[in-house]
Protein backbone atom coordinates (compact mmCIF):
# COMPACT_ATOMS: atom_id res chain seq x y z
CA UNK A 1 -7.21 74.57 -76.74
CA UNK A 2 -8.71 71.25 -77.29
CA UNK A 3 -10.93 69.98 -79.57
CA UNK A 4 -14.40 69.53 -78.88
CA UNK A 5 -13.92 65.46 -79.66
CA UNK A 6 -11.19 65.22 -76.86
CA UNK A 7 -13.09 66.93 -74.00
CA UNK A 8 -14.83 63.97 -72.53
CA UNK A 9 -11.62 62.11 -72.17
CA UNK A 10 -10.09 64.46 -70.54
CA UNK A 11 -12.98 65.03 -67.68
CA UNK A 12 -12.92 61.49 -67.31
CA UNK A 13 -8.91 61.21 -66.30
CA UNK A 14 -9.68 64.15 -63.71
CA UNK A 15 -12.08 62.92 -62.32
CA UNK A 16 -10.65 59.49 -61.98
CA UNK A 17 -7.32 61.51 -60.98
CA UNK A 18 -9.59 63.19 -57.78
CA UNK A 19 -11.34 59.80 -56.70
CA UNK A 20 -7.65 58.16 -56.17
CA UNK A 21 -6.72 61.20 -54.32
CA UNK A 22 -10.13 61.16 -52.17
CA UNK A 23 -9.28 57.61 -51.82
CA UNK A 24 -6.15 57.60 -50.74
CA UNK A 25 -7.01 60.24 -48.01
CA UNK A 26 -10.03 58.03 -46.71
CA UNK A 27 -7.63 55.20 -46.48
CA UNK A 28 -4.85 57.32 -44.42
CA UNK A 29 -7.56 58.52 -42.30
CA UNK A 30 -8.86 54.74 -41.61
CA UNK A 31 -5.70 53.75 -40.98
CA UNK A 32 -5.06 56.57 -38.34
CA UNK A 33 -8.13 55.31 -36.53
CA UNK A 34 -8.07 51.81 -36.84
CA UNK A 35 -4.94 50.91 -35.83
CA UNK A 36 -4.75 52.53 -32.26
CA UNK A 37 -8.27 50.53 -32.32
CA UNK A 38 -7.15 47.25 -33.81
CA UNK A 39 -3.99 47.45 -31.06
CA UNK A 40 -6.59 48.41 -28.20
CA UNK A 41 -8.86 45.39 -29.28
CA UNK A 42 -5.80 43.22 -29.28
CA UNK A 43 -4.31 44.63 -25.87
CA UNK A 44 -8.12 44.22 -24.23
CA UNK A 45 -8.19 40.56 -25.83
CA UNK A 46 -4.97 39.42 -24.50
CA UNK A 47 -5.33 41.02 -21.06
CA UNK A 48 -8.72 38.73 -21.13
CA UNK A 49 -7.03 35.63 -21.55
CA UNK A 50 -4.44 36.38 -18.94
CA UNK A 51 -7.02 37.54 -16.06
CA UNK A 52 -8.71 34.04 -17.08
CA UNK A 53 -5.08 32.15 -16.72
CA UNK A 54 -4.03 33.27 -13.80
CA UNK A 55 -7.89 32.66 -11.89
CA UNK A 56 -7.92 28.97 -13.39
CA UNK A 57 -3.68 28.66 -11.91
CA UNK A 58 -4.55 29.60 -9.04
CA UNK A 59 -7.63 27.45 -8.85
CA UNK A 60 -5.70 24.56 -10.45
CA UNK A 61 -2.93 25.45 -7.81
CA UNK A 62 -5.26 24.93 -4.78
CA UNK A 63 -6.85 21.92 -6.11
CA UNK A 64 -3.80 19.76 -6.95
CA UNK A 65 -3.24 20.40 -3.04
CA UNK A 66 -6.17 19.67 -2.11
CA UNK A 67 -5.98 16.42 -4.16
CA UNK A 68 -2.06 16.26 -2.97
CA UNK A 69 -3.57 16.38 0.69
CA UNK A 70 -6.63 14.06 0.37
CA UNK A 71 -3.98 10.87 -0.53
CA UNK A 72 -1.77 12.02 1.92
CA UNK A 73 -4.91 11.31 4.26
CA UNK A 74 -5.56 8.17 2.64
CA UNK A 75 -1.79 7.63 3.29
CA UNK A 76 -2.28 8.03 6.61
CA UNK A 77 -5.58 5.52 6.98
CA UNK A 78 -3.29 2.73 5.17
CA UNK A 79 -0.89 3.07 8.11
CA UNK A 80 -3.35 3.13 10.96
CA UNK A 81 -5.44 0.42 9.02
CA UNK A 82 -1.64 -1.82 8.68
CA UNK A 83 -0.52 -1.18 12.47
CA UNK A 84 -4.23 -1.64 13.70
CA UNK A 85 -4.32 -5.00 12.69
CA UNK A 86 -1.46 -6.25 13.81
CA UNK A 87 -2.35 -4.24 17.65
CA UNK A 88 -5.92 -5.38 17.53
CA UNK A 89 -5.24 -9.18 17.04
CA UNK A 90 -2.42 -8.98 19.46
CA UNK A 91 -4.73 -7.58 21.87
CA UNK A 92 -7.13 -10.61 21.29
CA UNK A 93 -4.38 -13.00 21.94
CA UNK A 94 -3.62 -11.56 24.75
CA UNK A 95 -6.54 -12.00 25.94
CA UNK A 96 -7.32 -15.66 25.07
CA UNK A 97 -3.46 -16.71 26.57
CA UNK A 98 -4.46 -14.67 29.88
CA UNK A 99 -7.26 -17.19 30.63
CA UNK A 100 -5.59 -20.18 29.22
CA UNK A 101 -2.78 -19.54 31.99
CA UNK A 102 -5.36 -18.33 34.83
CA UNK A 103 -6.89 -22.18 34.03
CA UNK A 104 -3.05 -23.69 34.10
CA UNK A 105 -2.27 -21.96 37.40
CA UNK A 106 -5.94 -23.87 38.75
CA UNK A 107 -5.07 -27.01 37.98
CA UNK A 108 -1.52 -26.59 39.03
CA UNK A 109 -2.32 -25.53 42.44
CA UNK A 110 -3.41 -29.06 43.82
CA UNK A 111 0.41 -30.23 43.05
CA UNK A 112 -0.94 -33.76 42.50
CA UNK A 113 -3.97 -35.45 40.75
CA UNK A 114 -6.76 -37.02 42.99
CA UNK A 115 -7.47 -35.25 46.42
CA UNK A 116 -9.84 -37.89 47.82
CA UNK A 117 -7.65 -41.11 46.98
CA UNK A 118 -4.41 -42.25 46.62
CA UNK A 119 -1.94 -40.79 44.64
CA UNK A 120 -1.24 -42.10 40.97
CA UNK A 121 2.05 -43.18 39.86
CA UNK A 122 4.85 -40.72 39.83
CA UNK A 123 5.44 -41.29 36.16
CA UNK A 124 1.86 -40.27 35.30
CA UNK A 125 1.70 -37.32 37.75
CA UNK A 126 5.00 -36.53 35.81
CA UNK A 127 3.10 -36.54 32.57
CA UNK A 128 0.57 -34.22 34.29
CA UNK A 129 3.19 -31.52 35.90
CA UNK A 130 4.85 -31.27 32.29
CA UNK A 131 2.04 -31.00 30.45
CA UNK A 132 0.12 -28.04 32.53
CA UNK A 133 3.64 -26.53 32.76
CA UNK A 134 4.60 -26.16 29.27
CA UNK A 135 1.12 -24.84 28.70
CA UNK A 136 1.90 -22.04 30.98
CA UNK A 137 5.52 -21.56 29.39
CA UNK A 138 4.04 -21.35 25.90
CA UNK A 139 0.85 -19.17 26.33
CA UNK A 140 3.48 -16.63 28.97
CA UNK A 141 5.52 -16.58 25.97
CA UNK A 142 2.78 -16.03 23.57
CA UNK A 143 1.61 -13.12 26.21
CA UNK A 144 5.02 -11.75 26.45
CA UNK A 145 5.60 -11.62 22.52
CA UNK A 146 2.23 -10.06 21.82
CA UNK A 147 2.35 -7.35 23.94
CA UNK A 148 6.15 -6.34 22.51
CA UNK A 149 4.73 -6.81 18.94
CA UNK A 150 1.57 -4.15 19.79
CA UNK A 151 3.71 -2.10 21.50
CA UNK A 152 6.22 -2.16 18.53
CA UNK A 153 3.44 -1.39 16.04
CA UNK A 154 1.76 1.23 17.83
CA UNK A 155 5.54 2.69 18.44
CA UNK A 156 6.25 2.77 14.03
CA UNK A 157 2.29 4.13 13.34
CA UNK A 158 2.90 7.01 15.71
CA UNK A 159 6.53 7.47 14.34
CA UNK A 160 5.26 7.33 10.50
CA UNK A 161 2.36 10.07 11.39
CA UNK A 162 4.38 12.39 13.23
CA UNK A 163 7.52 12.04 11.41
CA UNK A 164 7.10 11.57 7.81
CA UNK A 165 3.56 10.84 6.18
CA UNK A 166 2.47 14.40 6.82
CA UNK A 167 -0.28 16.58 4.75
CA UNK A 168 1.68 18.61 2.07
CA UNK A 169 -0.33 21.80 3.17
CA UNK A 170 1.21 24.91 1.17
CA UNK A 171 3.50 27.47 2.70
CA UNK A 172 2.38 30.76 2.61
CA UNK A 173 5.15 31.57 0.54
CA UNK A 174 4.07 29.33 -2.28
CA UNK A 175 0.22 30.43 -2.09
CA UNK A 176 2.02 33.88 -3.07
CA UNK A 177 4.03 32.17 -5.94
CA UNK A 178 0.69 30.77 -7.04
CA UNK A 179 -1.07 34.02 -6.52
CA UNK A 180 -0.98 36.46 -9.98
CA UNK A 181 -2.72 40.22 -9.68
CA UNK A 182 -4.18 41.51 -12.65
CA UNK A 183 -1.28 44.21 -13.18
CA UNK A 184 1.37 41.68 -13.71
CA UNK A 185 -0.07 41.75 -17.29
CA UNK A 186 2.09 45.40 -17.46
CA UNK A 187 5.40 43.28 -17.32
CA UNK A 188 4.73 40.98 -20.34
CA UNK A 189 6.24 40.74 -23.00
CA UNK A 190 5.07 43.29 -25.94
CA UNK A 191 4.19 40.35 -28.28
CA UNK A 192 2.12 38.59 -25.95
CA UNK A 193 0.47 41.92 -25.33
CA UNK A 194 -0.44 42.02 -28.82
CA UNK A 195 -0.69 38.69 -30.04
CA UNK A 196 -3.30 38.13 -33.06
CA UNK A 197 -6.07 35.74 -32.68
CA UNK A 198 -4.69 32.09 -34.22
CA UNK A 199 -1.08 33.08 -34.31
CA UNK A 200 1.36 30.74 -32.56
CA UNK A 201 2.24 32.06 -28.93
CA UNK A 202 6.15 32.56 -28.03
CA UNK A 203 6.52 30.14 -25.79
CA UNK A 204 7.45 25.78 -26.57
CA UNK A 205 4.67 23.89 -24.65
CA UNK A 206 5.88 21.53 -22.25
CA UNK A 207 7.07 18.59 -23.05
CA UNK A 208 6.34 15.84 -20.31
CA UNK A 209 6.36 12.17 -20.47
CA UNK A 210 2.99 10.21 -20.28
CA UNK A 211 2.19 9.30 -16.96
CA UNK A 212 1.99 5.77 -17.89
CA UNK A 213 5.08 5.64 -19.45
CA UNK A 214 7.66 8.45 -17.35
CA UNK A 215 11.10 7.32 -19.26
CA UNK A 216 9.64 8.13 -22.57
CA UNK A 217 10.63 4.60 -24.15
CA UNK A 218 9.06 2.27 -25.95
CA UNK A 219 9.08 -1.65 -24.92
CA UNK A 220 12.53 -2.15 -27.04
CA UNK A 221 13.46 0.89 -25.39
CA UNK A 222 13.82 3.24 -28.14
CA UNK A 223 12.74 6.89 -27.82
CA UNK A 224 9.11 7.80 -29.18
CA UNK A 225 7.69 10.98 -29.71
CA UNK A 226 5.16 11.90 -27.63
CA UNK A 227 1.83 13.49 -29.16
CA UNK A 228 0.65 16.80 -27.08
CA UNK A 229 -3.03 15.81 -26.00
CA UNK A 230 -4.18 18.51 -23.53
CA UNK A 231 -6.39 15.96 -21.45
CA UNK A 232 -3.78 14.33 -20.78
CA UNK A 233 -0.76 16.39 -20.19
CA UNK A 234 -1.73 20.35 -18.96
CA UNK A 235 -4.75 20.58 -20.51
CA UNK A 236 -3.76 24.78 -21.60
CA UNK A 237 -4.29 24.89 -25.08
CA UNK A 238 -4.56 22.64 -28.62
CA UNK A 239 -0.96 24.25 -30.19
CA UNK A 240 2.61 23.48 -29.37
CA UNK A 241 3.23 26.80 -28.15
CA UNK A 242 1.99 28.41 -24.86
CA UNK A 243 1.83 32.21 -23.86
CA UNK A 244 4.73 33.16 -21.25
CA UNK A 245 2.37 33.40 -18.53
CA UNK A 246 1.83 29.70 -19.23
CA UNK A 247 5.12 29.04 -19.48
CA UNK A 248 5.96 30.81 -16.13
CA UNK A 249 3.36 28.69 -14.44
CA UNK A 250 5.16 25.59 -15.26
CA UNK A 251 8.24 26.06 -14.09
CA UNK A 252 6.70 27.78 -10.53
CA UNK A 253 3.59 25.35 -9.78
CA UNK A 254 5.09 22.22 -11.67
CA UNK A 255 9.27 22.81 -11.57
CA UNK A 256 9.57 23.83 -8.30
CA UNK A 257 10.76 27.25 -9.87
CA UNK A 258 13.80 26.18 -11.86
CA UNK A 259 14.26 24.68 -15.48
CA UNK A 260 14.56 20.64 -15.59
CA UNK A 261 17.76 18.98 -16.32
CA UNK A 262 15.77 16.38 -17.93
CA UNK A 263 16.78 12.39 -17.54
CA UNK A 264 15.64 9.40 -16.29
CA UNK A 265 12.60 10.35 -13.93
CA UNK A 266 12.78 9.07 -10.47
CA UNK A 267 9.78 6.95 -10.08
CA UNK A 268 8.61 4.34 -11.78
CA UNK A 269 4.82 4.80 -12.72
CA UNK A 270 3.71 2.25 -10.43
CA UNK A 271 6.21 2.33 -7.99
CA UNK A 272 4.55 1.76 -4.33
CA UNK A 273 4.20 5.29 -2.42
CA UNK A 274 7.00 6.41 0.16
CA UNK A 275 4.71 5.53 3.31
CA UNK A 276 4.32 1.67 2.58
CA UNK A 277 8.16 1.29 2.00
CA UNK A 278 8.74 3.02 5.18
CA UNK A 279 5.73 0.98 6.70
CA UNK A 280 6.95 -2.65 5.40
CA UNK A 281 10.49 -1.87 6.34
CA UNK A 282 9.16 -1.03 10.12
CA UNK A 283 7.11 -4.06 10.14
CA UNK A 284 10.28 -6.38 9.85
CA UNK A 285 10.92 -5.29 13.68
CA UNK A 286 8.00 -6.95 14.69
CA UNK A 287 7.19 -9.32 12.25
CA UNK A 288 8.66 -12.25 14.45
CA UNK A 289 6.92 -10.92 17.95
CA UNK A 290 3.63 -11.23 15.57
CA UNK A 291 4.40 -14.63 14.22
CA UNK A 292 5.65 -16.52 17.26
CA UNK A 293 3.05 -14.98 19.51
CA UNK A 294 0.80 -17.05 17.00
CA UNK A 295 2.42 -20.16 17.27
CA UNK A 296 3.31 -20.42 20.96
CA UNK A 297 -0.51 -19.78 21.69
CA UNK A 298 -1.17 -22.78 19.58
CA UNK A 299 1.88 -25.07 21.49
CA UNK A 300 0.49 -23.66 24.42
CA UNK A 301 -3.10 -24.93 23.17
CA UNK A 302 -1.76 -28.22 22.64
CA UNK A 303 -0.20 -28.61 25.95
CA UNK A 304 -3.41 -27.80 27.96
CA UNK A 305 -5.29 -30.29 25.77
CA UNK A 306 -2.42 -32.75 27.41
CA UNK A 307 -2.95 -31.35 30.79
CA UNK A 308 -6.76 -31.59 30.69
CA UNK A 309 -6.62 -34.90 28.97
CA UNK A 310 -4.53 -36.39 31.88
CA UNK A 311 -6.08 -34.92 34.68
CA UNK A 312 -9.42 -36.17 33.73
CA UNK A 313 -8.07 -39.75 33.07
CA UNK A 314 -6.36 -39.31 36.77
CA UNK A 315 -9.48 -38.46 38.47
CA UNK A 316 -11.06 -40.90 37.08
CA UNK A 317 -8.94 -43.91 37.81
CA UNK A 318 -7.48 -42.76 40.94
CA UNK A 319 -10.91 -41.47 42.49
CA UNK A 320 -13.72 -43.65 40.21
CA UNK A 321 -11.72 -46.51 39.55
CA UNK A 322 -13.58 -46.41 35.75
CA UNK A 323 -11.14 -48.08 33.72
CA UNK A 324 -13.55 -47.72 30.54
CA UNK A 325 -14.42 -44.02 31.60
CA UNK A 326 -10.73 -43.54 31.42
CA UNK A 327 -10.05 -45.36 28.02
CA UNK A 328 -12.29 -43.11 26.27
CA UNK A 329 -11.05 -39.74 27.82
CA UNK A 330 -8.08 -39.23 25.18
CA UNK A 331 -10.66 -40.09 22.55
CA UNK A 332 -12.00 -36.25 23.33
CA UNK A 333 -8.99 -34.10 23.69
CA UNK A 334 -6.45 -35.75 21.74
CA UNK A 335 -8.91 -35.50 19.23
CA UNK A 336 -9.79 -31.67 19.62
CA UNK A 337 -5.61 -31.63 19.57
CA UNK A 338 -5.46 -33.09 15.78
CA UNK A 339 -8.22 -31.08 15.00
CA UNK A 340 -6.45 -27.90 16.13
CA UNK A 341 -3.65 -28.91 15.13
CA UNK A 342 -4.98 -29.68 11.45
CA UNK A 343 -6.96 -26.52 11.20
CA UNK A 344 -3.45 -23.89 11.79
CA UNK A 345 -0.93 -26.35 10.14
CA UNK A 346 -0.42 -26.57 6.45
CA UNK A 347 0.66 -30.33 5.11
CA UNK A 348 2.84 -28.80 2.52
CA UNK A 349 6.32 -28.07 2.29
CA UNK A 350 10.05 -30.00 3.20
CA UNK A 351 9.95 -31.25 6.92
CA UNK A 352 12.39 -33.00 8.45
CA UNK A 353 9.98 -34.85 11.09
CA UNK A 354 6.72 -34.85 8.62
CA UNK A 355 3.95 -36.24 10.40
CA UNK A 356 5.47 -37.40 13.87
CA UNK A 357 2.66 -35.39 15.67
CA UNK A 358 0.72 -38.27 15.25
CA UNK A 359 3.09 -40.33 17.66
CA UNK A 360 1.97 -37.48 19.98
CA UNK A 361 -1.31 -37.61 20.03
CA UNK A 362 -0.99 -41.38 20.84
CA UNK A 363 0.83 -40.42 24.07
CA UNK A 364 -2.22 -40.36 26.29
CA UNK A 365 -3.50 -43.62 24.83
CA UNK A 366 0.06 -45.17 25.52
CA UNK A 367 -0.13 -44.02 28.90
CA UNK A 368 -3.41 -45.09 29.60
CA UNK A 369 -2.14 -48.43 28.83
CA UNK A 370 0.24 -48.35 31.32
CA UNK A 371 -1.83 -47.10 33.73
CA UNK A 372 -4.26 -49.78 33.51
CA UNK A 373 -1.40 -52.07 34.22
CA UNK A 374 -0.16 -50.45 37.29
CA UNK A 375 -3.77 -51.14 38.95
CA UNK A 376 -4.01 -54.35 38.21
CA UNK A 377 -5.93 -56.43 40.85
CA UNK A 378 -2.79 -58.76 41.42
CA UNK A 379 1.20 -57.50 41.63
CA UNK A 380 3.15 -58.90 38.54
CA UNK A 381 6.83 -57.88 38.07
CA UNK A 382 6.40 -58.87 34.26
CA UNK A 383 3.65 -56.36 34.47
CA UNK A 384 5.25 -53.99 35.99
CA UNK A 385 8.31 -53.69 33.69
CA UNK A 386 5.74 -53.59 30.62
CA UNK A 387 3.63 -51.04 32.60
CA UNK A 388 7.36 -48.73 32.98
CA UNK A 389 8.03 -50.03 29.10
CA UNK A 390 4.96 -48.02 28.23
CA UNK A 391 4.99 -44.99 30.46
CA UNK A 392 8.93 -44.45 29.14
CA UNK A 393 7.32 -44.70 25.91
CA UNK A 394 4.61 -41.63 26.38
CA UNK A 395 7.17 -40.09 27.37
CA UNK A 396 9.58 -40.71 24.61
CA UNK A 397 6.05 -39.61 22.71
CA UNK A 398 5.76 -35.94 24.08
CA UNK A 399 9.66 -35.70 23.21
CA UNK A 400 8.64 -36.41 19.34
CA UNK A 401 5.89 -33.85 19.90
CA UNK A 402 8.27 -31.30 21.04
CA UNK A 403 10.53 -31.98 18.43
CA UNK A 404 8.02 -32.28 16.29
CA UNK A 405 6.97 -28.33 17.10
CA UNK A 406 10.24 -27.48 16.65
CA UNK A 407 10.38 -28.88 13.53
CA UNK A 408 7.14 -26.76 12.24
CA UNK A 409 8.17 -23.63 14.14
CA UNK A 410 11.85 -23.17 12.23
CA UNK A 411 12.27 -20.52 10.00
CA UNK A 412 11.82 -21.29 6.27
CA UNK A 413 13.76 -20.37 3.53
CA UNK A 414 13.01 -17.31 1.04
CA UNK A 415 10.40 -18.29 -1.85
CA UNK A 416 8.79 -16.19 -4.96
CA UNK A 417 6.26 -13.70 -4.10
CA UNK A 418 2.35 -15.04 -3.58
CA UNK A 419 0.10 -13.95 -5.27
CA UNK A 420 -1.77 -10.78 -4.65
CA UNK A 421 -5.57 -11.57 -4.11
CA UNK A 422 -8.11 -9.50 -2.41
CA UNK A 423 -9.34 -10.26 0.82
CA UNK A 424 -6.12 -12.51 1.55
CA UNK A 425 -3.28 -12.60 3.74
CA UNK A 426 0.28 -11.28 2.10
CA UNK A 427 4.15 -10.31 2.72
CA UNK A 428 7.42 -10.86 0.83
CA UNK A 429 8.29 -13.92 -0.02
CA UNK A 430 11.71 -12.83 1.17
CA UNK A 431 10.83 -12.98 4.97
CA UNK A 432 11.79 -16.41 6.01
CA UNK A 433 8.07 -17.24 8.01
CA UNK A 434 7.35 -20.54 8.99
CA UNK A 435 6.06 -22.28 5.79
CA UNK A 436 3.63 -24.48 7.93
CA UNK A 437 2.21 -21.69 9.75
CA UNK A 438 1.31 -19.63 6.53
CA UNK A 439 -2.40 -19.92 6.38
CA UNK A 440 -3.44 -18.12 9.32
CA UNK A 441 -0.94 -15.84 10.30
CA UNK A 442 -3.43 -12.83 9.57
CA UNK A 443 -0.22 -10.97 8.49
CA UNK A 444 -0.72 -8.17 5.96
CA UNK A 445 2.25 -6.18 4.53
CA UNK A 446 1.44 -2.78 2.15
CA UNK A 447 1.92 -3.82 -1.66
CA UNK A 448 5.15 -3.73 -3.50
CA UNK A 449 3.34 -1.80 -6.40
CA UNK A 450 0.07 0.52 -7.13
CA UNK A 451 -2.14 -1.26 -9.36
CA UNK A 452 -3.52 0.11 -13.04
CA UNK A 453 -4.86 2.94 -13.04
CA UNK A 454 -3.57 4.04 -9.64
CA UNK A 455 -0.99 6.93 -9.53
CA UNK A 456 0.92 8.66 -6.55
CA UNK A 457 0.21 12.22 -6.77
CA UNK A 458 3.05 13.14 -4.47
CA UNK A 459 5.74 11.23 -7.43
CA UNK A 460 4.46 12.93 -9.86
CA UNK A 461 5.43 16.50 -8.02
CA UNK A 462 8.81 15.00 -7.72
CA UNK A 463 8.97 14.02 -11.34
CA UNK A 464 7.60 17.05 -12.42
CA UNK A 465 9.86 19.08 -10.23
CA UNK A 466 13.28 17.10 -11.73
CA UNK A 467 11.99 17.87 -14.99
CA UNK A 468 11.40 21.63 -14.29
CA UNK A 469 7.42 21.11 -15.32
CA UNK A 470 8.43 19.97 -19.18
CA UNK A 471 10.68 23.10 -19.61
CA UNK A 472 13.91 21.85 -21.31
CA UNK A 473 17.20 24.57 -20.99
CA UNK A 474 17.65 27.25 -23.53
CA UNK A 475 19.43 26.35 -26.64
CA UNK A 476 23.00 26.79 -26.85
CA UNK A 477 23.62 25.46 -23.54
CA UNK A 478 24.43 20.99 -22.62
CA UNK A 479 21.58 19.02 -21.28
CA UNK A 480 22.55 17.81 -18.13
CA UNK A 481 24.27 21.09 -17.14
CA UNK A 482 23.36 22.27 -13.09
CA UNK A 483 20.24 24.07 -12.85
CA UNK A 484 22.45 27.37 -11.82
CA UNK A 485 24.27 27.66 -15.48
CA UNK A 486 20.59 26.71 -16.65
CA UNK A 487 19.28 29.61 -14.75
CA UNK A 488 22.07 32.00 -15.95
CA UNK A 489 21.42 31.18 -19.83
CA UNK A 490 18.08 32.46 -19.16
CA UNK A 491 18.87 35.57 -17.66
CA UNK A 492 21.03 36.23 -19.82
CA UNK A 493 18.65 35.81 -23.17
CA UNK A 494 15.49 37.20 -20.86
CA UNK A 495 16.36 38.66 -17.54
CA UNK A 496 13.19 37.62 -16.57
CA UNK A 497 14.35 34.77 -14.00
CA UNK A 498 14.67 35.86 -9.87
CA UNK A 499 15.31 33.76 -7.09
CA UNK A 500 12.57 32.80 -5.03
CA UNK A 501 11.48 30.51 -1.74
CA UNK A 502 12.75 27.27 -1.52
CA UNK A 503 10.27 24.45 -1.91
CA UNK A 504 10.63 21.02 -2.72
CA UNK A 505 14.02 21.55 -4.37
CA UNK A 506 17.65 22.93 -2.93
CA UNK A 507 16.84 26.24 -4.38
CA UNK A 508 13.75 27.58 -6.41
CA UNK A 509 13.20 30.46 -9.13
CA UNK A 510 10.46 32.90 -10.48
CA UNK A 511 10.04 35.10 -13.05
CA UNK A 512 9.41 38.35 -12.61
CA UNK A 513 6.47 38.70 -14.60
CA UNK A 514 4.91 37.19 -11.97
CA UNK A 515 5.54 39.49 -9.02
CA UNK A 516 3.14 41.73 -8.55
């Protein structure tokens, strides 16, 4: 029995004693419901974020082709752009040395100067025949070489298109690599099935150099750590870690399907593209058609200014007998000459006959000299031996022109690199060009490097590829090992590697996870 003073207490510890048990049951119960909830809400969530991975891959996928393909087309313009040029200004000098020789071959068909009198001296028909000659022998040169250097250009742009600047248009075997169906979800892994909200994923993001700065090294070329910023690197998520879907996409879409060996990457990040080494090394086979075309249509130029020059002083002495008319011819043409001459010719640079041209332009004046001599009213043999005095000394002054155009014409020797400047003219300064024929060559060679801010999307796939998309081996096995004992270190801690198409590399892998 108890006491009538101890009967509250003890209602009060049984009913205390029944709400823990009622409590307890509640709490079993709850737990028997929520937990199949809790891992269905879990299993819909994560099945959400992998149906909204694999749409933005494969829309990611198609666009980095797309991009791939658009500079590969811009690729393409540079060479036609390059080659056009160079086949375009050939075809206008063809052109302008066609009627310079159908004029030579007029004025060469008389055979002598003055139809309607007699004939001048032989000396200064000699003069004539030389000039109008070597006119014709420069600008059927100049002809000749232009049509070999459009020939040769059109030859290396259709080569380069056909050959090897091609669109990088995807296989149909890698649109299925890109390609993930919803139940590829059933083969991954349990705890990425299941993965709570905010808790870190499985998977080590990628870990890829800047794209500014590829090696990874700072300017004293020490290694720095590289901070993960998602706008610029993959952009697929704020963490360090990535869900195995993720992680499966790099190494397919960015590795070429197998894990990096890691290294020195093997562009620089603003090395030149492929196409414009290919291009600059095919223009060296007809840089020199180009060049000389240019300067024998100037000699050529020059040389019908001669002819010209001494057929009008001819006529008019031998047929007019107007010995100031004929004084003032050379005035014209030798004049145009200089001018010419002046206008393609830089005055810079170590010559080893600077300036004699000037001697050449005299030559007409010199022989005009004589000329007037040798019709002088009365016969003098003092005249006469100063009238051959001068005429051997025009033509001693054509020889100092030719020499002279030899001297301008040579090959110069290799000098630093100009200046890149828009708008302007530019090649190596390794190609030994004529240094006084370097203002208006109109020769344009692709640039050695991009500029800032440009970038090569077709490098970076290589990069990318060499470094297996960021994905460094497994743990336990060397860096630098071949991508085969990589391959097996995975399969053997996964089994989730298969072999696959071969892309870019010598031989490509997949997970399965994402096989359908």
């Amino acid at each position: 029995q108890v006491s009538a003073t101890h009967l509250p207490t003890a209602r009060a510890r049984s009913g205390e004693v029944l709400q823990r048990a009622m409590f307890g049951v509640t709490s079993a119960a709850t737990a028997a419901v929520a937990g199949p909830a809790s891992a269905a809400w879990l299993f819909s969530y994560n099945k959400e974020n992998f149906a909204n991975d694999t749409g933005m891959r494969f829309g990611k996928f198609m666009m980095a082709r797309g991009n791939a393909n658009a500079q590969v087309a811009q690729y393409r313009e540079d060479i036609a752009g390059i080659t056009g040029m160079t086949i375009s200004k050939m075809d206008s000098w063809q052109g302008v040395t066609t009627l310079f020789l159908a004029v030579g071959a007029a004025l060469s068909c008389a055979g002598r100067i003055g139809m309607h009198g007699c004939a001048p001296p032989g000396w200064f028909c000699g003069l004539f025949s030389g000039s109008i000659f070597m006119s014709i022998m420069f600008n059927g040169t100049s002809l000749w070489l232009a049509m070999h250097a459009s020939q040769r250009a059109q030859c290396a742009a259709t080569s380069l298109l056909t050959r090897k600047v091609r669109l990088p248009i995807p296989s149909m075997g890698q649109l299925d690599n890109a390609r993930v169906i919803a139940s590829s979800f059933e083969k991954q892994p349990a705890r990425d099935m299941f993965r709570v909200p905010f808790m870190r994923h499985p998977e080590s993001a990628p870990d890829m150099p800047h794209a500014e700065d590829p090696a990874g090294k700072t300017k004293s070329g020490s290694k720095k750590k590289h901070t993960h910023d998602p706008q610029k690197e993959f952009g697929t998520t704020h963490r360090d870690t990535i869900p195995s879907w993720l992680h499966d996409e790099v190494i397919v879409d960015k590795g070429d399907g197998f894990i990096g060996e890691g290294g020195e990457p093997l562009h620089d990040p603003h090395e030149a593209p492929d196409h414009f080494k290919l291009l600059m090394k095919a223009q060296e086979s007809w840089r020199d058609y180009d060049v000389y075309a240019r300067i024998c249509m100037l000699y050529g130029v020059v040389s019908y200014l001669y002819a010209v020059c001494y057929f009008a002083v001819g006529t008019a002495m031998v047929e007019l007998r107007g010995f100031w008319v004929m004084w003032s011819i050379p005035m014209i043409f030798m004049g145009a000459q200089c001018l010419i001459m002046r206008l393609d010719i830089l005055r810079t640079g170590s010559h080893r006959l600077p300036n004699l041209q000037f001697l050449g332009h005299m030559a007409p004046y010199i022989a005009v000299s004589a000329l007037t001599l040798e019709y002088r009213y009365y016969y003098s043999e003092a005249q006469q031996a100063v009238a051959w005095g001068l005429a051997l000394l025009a033509i001693f002054a054509h020889f100092v022109m030719a020499l002279r155009m030899l001297d301008l014409a040579w090959p110069g020797d290799a000098t630093p690199d100009m200046p890149e400047e828009p708008g302007r003219q530019w090649w190596p300064g390794s190609w030994r060009v004529p240094g006084a024929f370097t203002k208006h060559l109109w020769f344009l060679t692709p640039p050695k490097k991009l500029e800032q801010g440009q970038h090569c999307v077709l490098h970076e796939m290589e990069d990318m590829a060499r470094h297996g998309g960021g994905i460094a081996y497994r743990r336990g096995k060397k860096i630098g090992a071949s991508p085969a004992a990589a391959l097996e270190s995975v399969e053997d801690t996964s089994g989730l590697l298969n072999s696959s198409d071969t892309r870019f590399g010598e031989f490509t892998y997949k997970r399965g996870n994402d096989l359908p």
